[in-house]
C-alpha atoms as a PDB file:
ATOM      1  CA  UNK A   1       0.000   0.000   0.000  1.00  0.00           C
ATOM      2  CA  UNK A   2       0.948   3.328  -0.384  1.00  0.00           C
ATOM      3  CA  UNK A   3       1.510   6.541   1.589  1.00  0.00           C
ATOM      4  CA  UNK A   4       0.035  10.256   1.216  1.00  0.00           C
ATOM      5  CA  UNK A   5       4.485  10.537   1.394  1.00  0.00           C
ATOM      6  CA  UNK A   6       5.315   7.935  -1.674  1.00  0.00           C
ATOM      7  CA  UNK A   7       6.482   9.545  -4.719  1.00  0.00           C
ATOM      8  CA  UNK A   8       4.531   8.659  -7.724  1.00  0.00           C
ATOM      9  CA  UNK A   9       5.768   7.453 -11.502  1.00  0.00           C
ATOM     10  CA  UNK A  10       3.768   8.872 -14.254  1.00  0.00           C
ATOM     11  CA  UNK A  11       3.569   6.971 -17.512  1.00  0.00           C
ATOM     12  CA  UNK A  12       2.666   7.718 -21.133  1.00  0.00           C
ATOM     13  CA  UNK A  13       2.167   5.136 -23.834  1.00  0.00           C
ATOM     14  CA  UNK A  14       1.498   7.010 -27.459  1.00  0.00           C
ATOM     15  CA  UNK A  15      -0.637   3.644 -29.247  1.00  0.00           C
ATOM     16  CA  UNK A  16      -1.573   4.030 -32.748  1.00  0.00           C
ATOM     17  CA  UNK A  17      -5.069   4.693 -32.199  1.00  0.00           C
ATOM     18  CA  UNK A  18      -4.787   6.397 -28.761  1.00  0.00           C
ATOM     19  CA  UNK A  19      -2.523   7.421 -25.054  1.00  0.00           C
ATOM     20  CA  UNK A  20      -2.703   5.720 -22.331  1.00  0.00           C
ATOM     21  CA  UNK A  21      -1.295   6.787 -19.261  1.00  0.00           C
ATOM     22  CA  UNK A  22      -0.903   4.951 -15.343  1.00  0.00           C
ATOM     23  CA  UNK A  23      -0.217   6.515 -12.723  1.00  0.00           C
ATOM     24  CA  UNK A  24       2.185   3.944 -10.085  1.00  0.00           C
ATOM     25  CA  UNK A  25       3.814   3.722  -6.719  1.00  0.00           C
ATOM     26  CA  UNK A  26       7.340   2.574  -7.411  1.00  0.00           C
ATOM     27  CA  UNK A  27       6.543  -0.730  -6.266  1.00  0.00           C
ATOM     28  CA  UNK A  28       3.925  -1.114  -8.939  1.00  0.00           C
ATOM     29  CA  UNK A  29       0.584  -0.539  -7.570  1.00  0.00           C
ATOM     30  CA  UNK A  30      -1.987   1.495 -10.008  1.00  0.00           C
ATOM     31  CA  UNK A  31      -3.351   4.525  -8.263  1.00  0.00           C
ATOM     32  CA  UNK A  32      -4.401   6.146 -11.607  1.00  0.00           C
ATOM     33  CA  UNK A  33      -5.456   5.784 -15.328  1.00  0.00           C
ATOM     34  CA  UNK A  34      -6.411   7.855 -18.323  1.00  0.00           C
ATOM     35  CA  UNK A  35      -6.830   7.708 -21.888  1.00  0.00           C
ATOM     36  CA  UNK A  36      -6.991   9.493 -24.742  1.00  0.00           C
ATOM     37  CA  UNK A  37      -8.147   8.850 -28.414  1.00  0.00           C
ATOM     38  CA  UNK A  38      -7.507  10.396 -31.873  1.00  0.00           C
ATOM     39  CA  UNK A  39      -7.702   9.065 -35.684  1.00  0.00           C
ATOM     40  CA  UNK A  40      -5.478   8.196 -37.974  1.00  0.00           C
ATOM     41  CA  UNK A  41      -6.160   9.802 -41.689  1.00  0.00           C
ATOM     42  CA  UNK A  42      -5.913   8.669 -44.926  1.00  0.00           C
ATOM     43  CA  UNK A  43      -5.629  12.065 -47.208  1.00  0.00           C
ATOM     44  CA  UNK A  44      -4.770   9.526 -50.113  1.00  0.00           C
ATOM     45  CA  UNK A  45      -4.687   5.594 -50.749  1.00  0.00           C
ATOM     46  CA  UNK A  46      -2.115   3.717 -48.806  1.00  0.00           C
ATOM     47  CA  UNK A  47      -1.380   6.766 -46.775  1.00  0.00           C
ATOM     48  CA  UNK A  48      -1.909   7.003 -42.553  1.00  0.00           C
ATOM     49  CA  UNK A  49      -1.266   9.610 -41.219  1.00  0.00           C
ATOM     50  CA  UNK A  50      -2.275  11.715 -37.643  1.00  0.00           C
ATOM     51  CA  UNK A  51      -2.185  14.861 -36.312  1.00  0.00           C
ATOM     52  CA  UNK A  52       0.279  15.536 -33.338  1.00  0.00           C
ATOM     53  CA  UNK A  53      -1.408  18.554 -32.290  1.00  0.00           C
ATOM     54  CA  UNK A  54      -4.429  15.270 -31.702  1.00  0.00           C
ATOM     55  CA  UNK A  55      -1.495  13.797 -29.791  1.00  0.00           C
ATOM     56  CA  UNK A  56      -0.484  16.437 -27.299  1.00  0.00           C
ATOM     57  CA  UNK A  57      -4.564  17.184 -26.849  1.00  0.00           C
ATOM     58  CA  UNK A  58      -5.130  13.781 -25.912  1.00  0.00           C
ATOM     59  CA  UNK A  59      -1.732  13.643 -23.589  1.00  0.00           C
ATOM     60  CA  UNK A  60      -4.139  16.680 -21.835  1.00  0.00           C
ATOM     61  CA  UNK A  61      -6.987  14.591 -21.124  1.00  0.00           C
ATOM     62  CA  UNK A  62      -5.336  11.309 -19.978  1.00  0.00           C
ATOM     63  CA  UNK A  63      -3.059  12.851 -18.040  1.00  0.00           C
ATOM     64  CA  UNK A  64      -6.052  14.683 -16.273  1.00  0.00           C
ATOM     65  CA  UNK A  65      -7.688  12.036 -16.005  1.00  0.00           C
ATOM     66  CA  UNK A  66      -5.007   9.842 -14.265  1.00  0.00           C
ATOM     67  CA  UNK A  67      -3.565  12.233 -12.120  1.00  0.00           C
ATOM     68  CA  UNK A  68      -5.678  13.913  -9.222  1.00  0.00           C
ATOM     69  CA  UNK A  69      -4.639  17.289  -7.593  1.00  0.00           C
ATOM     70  CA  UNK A  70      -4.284  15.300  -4.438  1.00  0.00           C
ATOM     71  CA  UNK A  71      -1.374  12.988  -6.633  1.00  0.00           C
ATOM     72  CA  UNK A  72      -0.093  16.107  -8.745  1.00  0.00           C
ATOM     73  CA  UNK A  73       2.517  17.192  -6.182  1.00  0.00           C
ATOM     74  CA  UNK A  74       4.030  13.330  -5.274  1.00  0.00           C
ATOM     75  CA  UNK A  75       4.946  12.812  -9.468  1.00  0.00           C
ATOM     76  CA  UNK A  76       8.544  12.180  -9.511  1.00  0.00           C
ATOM     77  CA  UNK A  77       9.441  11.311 -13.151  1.00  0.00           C
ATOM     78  CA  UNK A  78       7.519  10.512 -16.478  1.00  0.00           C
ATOM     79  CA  UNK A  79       8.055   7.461 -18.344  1.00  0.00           C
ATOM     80  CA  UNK A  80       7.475   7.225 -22.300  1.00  0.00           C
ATOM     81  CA  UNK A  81       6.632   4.367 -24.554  1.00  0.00           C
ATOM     82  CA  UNK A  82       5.683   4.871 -28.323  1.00  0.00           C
ATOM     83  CA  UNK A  83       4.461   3.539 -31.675  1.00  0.00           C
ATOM     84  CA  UNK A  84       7.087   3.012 -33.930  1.00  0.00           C
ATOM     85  CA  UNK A  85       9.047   4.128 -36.890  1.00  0.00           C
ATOM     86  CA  UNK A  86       6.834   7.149 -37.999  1.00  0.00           C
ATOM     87  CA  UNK A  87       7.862  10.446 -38.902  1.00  0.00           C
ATOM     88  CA  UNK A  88       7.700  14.309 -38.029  1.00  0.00           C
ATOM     89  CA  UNK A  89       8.934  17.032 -39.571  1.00  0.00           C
ATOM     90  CA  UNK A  90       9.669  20.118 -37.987  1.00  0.00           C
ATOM     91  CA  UNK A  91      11.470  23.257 -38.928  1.00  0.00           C
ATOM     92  CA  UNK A  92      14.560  25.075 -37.104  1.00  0.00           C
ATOM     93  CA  UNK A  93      11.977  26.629 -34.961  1.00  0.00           C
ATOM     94  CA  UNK A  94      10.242  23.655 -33.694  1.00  0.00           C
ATOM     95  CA  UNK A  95       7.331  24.452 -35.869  1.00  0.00           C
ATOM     96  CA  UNK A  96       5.788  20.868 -37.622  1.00  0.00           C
ATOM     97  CA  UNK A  97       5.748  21.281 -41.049  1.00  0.00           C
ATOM     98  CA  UNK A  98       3.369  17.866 -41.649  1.00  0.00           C
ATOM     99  CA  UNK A  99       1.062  15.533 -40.538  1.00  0.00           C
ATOM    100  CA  UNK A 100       2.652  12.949 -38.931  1.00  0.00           C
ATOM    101  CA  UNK A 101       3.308   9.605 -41.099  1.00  0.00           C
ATOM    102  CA  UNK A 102       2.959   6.369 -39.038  1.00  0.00           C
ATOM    103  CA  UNK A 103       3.966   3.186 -39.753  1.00  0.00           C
ATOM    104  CA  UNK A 104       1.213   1.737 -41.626  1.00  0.00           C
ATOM    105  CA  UNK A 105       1.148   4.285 -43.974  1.00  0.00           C
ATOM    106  CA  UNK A 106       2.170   2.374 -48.103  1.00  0.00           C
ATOM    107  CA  UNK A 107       3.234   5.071 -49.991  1.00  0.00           C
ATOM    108  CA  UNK A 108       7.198   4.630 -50.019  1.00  0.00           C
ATOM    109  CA  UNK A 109       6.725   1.497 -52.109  1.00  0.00           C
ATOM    110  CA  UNK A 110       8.769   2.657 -55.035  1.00  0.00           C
ATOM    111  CA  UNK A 111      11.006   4.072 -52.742  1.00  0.00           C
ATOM    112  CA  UNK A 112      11.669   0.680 -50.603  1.00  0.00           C
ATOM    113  CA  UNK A 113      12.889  -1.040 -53.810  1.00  0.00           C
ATOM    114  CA  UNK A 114      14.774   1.634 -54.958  1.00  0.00           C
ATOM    115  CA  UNK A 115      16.822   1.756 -51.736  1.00  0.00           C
ATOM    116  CA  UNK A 116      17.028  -2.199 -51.096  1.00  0.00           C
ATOM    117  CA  UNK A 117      17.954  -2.396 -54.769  1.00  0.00           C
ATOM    118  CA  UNK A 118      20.976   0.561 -54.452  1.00  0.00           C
ATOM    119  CA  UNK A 119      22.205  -0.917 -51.352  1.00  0.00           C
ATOM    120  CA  UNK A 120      21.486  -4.673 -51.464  1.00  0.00           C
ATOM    121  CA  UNK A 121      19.468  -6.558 -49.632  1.00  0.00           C
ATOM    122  CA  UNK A 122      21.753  -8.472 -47.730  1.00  0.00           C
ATOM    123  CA  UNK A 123      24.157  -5.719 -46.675  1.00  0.00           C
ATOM    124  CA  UNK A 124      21.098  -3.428 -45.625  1.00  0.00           C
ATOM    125  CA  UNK A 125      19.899  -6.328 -43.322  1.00  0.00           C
ATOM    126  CA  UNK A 126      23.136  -6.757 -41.945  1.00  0.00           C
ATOM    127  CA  UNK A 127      23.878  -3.137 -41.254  1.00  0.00           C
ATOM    128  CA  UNK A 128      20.174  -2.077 -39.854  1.00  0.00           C
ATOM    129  CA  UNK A 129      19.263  -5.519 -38.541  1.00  0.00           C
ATOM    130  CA  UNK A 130      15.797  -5.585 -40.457  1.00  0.00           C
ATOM    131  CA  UNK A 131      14.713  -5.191 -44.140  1.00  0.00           C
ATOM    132  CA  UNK A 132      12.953  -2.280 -45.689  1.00  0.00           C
ATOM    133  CA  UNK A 133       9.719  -1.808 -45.712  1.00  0.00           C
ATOM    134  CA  UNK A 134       7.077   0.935 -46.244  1.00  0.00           C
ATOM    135  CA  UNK A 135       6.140   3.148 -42.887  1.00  0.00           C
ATOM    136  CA  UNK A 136       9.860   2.635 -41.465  1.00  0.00           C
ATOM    137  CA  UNK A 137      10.876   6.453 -41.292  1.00  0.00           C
ATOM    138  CA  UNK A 138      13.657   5.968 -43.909  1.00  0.00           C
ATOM    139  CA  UNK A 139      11.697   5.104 -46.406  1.00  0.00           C
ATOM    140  CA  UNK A 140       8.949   7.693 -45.691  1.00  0.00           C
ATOM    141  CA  UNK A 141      12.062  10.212 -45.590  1.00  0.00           C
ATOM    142  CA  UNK A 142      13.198   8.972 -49.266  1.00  0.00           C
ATOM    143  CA  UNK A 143       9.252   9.222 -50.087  1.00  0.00           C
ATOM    144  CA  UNK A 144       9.324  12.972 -49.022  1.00  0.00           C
ATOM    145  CA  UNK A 145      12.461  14.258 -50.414  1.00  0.00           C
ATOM    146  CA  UNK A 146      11.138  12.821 -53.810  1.00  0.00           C
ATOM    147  CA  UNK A 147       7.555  14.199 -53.594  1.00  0.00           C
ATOM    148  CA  UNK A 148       7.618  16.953 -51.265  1.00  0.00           C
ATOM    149  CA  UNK A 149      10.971  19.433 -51.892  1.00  0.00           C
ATOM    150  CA  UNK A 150       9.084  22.249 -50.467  1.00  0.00           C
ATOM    151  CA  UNK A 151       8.941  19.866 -46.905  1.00  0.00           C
ATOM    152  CA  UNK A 152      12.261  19.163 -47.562  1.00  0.00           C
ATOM    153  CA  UNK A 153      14.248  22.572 -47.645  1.00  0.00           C
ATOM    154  CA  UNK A 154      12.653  23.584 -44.812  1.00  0.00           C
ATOM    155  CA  UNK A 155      13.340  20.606 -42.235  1.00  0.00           C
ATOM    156  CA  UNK A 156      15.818  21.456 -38.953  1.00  0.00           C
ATOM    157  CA  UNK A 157      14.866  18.291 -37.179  1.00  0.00           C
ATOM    158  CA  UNK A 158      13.332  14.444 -37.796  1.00  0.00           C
ATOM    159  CA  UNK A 159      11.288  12.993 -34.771  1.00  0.00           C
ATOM    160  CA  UNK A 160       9.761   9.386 -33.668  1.00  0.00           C
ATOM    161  CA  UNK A 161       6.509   9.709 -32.210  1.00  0.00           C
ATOM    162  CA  UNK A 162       7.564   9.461 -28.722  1.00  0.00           C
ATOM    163  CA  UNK A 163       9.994  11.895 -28.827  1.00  0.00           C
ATOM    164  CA  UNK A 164       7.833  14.290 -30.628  1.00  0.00           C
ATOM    165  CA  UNK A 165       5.563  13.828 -26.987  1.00  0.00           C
ATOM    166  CA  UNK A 166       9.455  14.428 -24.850  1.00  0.00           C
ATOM    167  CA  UNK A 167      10.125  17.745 -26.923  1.00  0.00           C
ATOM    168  CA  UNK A 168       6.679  19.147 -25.917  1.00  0.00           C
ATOM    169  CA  UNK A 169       7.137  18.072 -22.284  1.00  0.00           C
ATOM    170  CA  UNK A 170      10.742  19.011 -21.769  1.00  0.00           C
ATOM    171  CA  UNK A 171      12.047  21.343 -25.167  1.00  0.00           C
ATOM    172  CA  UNK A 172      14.696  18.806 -25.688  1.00  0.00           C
ATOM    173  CA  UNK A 173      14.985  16.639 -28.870  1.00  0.00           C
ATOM    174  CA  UNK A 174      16.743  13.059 -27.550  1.00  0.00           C
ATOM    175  CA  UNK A 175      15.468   9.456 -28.853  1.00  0.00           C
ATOM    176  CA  UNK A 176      16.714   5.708 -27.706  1.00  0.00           C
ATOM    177  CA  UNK A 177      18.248   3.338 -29.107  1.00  0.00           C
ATOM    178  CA  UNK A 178      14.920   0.671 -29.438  1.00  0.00           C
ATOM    179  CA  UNK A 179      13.354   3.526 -31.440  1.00  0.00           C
ATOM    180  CA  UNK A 180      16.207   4.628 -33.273  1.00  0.00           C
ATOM    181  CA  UNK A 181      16.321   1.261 -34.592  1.00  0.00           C
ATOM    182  CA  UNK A 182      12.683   1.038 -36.392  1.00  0.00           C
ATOM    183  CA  UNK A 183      13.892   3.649 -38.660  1.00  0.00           C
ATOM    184  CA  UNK A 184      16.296   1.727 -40.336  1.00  0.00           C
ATOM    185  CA  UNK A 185      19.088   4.562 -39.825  1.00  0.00           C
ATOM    186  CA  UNK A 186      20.868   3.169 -37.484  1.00  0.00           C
ATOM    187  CA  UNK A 187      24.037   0.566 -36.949  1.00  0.00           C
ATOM    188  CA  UNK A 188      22.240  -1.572 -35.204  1.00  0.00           C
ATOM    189  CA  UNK A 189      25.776  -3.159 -33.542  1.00  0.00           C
ATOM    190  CA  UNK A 190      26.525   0.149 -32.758  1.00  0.00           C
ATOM    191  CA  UNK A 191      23.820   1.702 -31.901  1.00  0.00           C
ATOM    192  CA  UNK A 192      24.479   4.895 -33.371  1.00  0.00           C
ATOM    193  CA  UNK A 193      23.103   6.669 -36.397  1.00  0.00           C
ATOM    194  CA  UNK A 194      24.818   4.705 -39.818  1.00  0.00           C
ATOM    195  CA  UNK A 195      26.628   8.042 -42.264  1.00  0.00           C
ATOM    196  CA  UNK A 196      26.202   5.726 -44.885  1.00  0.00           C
ATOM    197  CA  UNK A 197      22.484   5.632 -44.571  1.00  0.00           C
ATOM    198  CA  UNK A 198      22.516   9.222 -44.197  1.00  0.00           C
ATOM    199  CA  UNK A 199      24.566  10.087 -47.073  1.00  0.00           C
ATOM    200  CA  UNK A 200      22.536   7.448 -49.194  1.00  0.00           C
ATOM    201  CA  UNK A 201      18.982   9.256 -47.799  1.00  0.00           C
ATOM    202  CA  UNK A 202      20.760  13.084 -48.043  1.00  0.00           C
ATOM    203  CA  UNK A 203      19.616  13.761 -44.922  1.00  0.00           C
ATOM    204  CA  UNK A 204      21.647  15.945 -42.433  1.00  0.00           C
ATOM    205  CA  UNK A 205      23.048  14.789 -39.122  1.00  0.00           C
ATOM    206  CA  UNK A 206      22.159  17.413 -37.512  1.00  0.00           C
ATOM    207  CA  UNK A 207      18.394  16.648 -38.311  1.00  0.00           C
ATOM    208  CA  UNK A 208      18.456  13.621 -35.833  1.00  0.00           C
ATOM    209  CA  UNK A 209      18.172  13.747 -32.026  1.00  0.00           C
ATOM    210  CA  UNK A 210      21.253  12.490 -30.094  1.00  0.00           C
ATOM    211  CA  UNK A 211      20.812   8.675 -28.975  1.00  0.00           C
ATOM    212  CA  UNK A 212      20.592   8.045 -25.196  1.00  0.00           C
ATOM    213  CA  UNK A 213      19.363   5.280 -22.750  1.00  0.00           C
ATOM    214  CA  UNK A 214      16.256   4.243 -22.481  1.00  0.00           C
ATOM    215  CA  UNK A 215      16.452   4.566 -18.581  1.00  0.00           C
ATOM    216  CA  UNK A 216      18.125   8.047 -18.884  1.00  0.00           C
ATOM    217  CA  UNK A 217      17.050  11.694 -17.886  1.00  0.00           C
ATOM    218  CA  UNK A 218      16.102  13.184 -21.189  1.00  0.00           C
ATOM    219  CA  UNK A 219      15.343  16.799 -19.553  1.00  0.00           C
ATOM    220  CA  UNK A 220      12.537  18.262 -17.447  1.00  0.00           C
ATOM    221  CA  UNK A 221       8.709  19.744 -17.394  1.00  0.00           C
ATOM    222  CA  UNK A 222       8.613  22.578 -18.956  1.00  0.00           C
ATOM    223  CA  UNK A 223       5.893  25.639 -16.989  1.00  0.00           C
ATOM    224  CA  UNK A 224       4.562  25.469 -20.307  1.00  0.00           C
ATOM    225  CA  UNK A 225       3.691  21.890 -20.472  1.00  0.00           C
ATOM    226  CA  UNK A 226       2.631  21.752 -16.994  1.00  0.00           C
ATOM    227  CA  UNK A 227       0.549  23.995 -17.264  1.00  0.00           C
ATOM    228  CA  UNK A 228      -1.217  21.909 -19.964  1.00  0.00           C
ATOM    229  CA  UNK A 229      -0.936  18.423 -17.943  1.00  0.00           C
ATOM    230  CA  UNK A 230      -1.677  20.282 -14.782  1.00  0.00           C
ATOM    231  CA  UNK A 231       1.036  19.571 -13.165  1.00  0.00           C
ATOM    232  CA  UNK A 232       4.311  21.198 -11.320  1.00  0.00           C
ATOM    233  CA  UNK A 233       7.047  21.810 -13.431  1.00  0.00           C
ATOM    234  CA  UNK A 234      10.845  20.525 -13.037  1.00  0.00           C
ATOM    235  CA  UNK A 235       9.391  16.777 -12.882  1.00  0.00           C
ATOM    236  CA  UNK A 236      12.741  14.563 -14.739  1.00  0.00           C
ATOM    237  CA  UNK A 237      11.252  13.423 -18.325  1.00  0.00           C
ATOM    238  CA  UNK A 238      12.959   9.801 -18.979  1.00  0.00           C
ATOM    239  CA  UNK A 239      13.431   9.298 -22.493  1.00  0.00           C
ATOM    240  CA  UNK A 240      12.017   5.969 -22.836  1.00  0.00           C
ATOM    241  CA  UNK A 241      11.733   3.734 -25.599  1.00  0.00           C
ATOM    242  CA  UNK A 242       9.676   1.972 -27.928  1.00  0.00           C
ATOM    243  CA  UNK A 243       6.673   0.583 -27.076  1.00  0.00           C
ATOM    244  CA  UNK A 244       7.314  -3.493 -27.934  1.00  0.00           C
ATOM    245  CA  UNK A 245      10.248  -3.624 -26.125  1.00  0.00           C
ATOM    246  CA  UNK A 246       8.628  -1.682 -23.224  1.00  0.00           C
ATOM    247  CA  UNK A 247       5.916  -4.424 -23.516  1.00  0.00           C
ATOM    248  CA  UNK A 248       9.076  -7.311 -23.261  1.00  0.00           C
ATOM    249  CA  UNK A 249      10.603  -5.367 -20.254  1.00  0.00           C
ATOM    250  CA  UNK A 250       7.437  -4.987 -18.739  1.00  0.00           C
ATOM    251  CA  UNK A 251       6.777  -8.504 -19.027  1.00  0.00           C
ATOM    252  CA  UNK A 252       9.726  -9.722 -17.910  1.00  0.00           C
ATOM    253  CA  UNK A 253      10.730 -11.193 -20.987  1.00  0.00           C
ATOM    254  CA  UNK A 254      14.679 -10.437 -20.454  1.00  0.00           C
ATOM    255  CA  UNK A 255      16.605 -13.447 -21.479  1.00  0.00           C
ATOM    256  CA  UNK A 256      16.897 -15.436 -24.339  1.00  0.00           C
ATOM    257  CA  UNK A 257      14.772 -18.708 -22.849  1.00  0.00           C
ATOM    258  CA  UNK A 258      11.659 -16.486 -22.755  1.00  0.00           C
ATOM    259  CA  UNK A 259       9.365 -15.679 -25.884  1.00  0.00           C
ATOM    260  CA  UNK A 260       6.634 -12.699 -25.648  1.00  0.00           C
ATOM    261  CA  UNK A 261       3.626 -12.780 -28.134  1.00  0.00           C
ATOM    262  CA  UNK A 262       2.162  -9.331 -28.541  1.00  0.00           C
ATOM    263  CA  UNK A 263      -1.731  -8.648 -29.931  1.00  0.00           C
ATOM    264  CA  UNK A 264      -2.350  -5.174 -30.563  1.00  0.00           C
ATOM    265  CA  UNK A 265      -3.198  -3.790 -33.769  1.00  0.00           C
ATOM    266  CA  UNK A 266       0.109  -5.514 -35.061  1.00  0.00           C
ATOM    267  CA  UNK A 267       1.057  -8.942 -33.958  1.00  0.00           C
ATOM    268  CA  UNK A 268       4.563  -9.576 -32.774  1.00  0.00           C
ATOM    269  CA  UNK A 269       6.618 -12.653 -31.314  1.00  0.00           C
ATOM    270  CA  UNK A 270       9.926 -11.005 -29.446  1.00  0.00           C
ATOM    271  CA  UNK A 271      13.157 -13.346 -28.202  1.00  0.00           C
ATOM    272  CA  UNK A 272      15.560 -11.110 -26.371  1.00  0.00           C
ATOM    273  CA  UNK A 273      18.841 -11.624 -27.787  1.00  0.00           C
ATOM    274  CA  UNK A 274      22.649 -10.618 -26.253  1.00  0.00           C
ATOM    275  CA  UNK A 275      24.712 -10.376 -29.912  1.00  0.00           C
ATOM    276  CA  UNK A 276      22.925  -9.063 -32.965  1.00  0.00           C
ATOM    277  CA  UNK A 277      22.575 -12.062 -35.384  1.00  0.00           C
ATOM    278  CA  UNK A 278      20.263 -11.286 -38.250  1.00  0.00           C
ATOM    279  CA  UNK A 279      18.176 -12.934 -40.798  1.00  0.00           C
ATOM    280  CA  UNK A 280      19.714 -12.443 -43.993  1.00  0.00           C
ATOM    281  CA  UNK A 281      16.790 -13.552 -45.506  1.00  0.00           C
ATOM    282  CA  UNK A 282      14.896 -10.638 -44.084  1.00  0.00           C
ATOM    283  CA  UNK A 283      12.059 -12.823 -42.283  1.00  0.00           C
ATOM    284  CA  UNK A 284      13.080 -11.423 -38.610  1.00  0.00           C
ATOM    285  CA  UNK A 285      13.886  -7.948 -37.517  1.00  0.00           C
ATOM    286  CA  UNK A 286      16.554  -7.769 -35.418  1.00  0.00           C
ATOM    287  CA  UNK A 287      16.093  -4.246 -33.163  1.00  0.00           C
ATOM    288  CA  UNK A 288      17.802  -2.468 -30.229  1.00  0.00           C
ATOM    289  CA  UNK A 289      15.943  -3.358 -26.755  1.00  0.00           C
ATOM    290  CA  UNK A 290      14.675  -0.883 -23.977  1.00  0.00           C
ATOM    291  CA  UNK A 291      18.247  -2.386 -22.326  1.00  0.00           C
ATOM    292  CA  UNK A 292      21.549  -1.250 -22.601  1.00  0.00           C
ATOM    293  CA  UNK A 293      23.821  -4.605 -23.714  1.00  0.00           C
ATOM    294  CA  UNK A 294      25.365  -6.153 -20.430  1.00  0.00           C
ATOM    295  CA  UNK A 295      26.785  -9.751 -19.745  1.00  0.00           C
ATOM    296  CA  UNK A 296      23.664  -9.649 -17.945  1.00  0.00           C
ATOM    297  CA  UNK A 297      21.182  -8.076 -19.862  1.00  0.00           C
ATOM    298  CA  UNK A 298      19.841  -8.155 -23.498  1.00  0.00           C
ATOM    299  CA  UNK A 299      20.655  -5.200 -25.253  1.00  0.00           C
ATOM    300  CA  UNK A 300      18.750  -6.568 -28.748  1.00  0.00           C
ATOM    301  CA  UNK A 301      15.320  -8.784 -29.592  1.00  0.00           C
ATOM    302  CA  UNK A 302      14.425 -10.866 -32.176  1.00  0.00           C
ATOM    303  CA  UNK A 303      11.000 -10.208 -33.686  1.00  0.00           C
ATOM    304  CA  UNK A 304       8.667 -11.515 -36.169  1.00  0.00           C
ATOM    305  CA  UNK A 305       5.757  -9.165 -36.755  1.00  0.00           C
ATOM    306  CA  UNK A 306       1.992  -9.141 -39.053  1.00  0.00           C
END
């Protein structure tokens, strides 16, 4: 049970057809809940697309609704968790310049086989740790600088989902390395952003957040943003990760001898995995986890996903 004294972990999941948010104790126990919906768009065929200013709205409303003035004062920290591999523009001013484009938006076809064709097949799956494929935020980058120059000379920074949700709540533009690797821009042994796949896109390092832990301290509430969430400002913003390996660590599925099957509006089965082998066949993605690599923990999964 918890005390009027405990401090209190607030957490935000961004799904792709609404947020959900829990409010904890440390020691797990649920003392709060809230959601929020919004719709996802189709301005053309095979295109999906939402609005972030739907996003932040619902953040509002869940976060409301999970978090009494009583419980305001004890938050200590804000967790995030986030739909994968789609894509926000925004200018050198923060401003979005788009929709945002989630992953299972089609229209980078062309732009998939141009790419796995240029590069190989092979060599992209053994640099990324995953093949191609249309809604991952490199292709939908190729797909914009092709169809959309007047996007394109006006871009100052590229954001996931999640982080789009940090840089509202803190004005700081981070991601981790379990997001980082759904765009298929990153060295996945690394874990750092690939200048070959840059150079190959034409996209600008400077575009791209820095890379940190999962478990770090990405920045703090902004007055602004608390304001919004009605809440105190200064709370540490975590920068979190992507929301199927937040479902593995959540689960407990750490080690290699344990399997997680995930039903959402994808399907996924996950095997946590300490080296990065990959399926040069392109049948299983191979992505960072929420984890930093240790001898004791699993820094990468194994996933096969509908």
């Amino acid at each position: 049970m918890s005390t009027p004294a405990d401090p209190l972990l607030l957490a935000l999941d961004l799904g792709t057809s609404s947020v959900k948010v829990i409010l904890v104790t440390p020691g797990g126990q649920v003392v709060g809940r809230g959601t929020g919906d919004y719709a996802i768009r189709s301005p053309q065929p095979r295109q999906a697309e939402q609005d972030p200013g739907d996003w932040w709205a619902a953040v509002s409303q869940a976060v409301r609704a999970a978090v009494t003035p009583a419980h305001a004062p004890r938050v200590a920290a804000i967790g995030l968790s986030g739909q994968m591999h789609g894509t926000l523009l925004l200018d050198r001013q923060g401003e979005l310049l788009a929709p945002a484009v989630i992953w299972p938006d089609q229209r980078s076809q062309a732009e998939v086989r141009a790419i796995t064709a240029e590069i190989g097949a092979e060599a992209l799956i053994d640099l990324t740790g995953s093949p191609l494929a249309t809604g991952f935020q490199a292709a939908t980058l190729a797909w914009l600088r092709h169809h959309r120059p007047d996007l394109w000379a006006k871009i100052g920074h590229i954001l996931l989902p999640k982080d789009y949700l940090r840089w509202r709540l803190t004005g700081r533009f981070a991601t981790d390395p379990s997001d980082a690797a759904g765009t298929l821009l990153l060295d996945v042994r690394r874990r750092a952003w690939s200048p070959a796949l840059l150079d190959r896109l034409a996209l600008d390092p400077d575009w791209l957040p820095p890379i940190r832990p999962a478990a770090s301290v990405a920045g703090e509430l902004t007055h602004a943003a608390a304001q919004v969430l009605g809440l105190r400002p200064g709370i540490p913003v975590i920068t979190g990760a992507a929301d199927t390996p937040c479902s593995a660590l959540g689960a407990g599925v750490l080690t290699p001898d344990t399997l997680l099957l995930t039903l959402s509006t994808g399907g996924q089965l996950l095997l946590p995995a300490q080296t990065v082998a990959v399926d040069r066949r392109g049948r299983i993605h191979t992505f960072c986890s929420a984890l930093e690599p240790t001898p004791q923990q699993a820094g990468w999964y194994q996933m096969a996903a509908l």
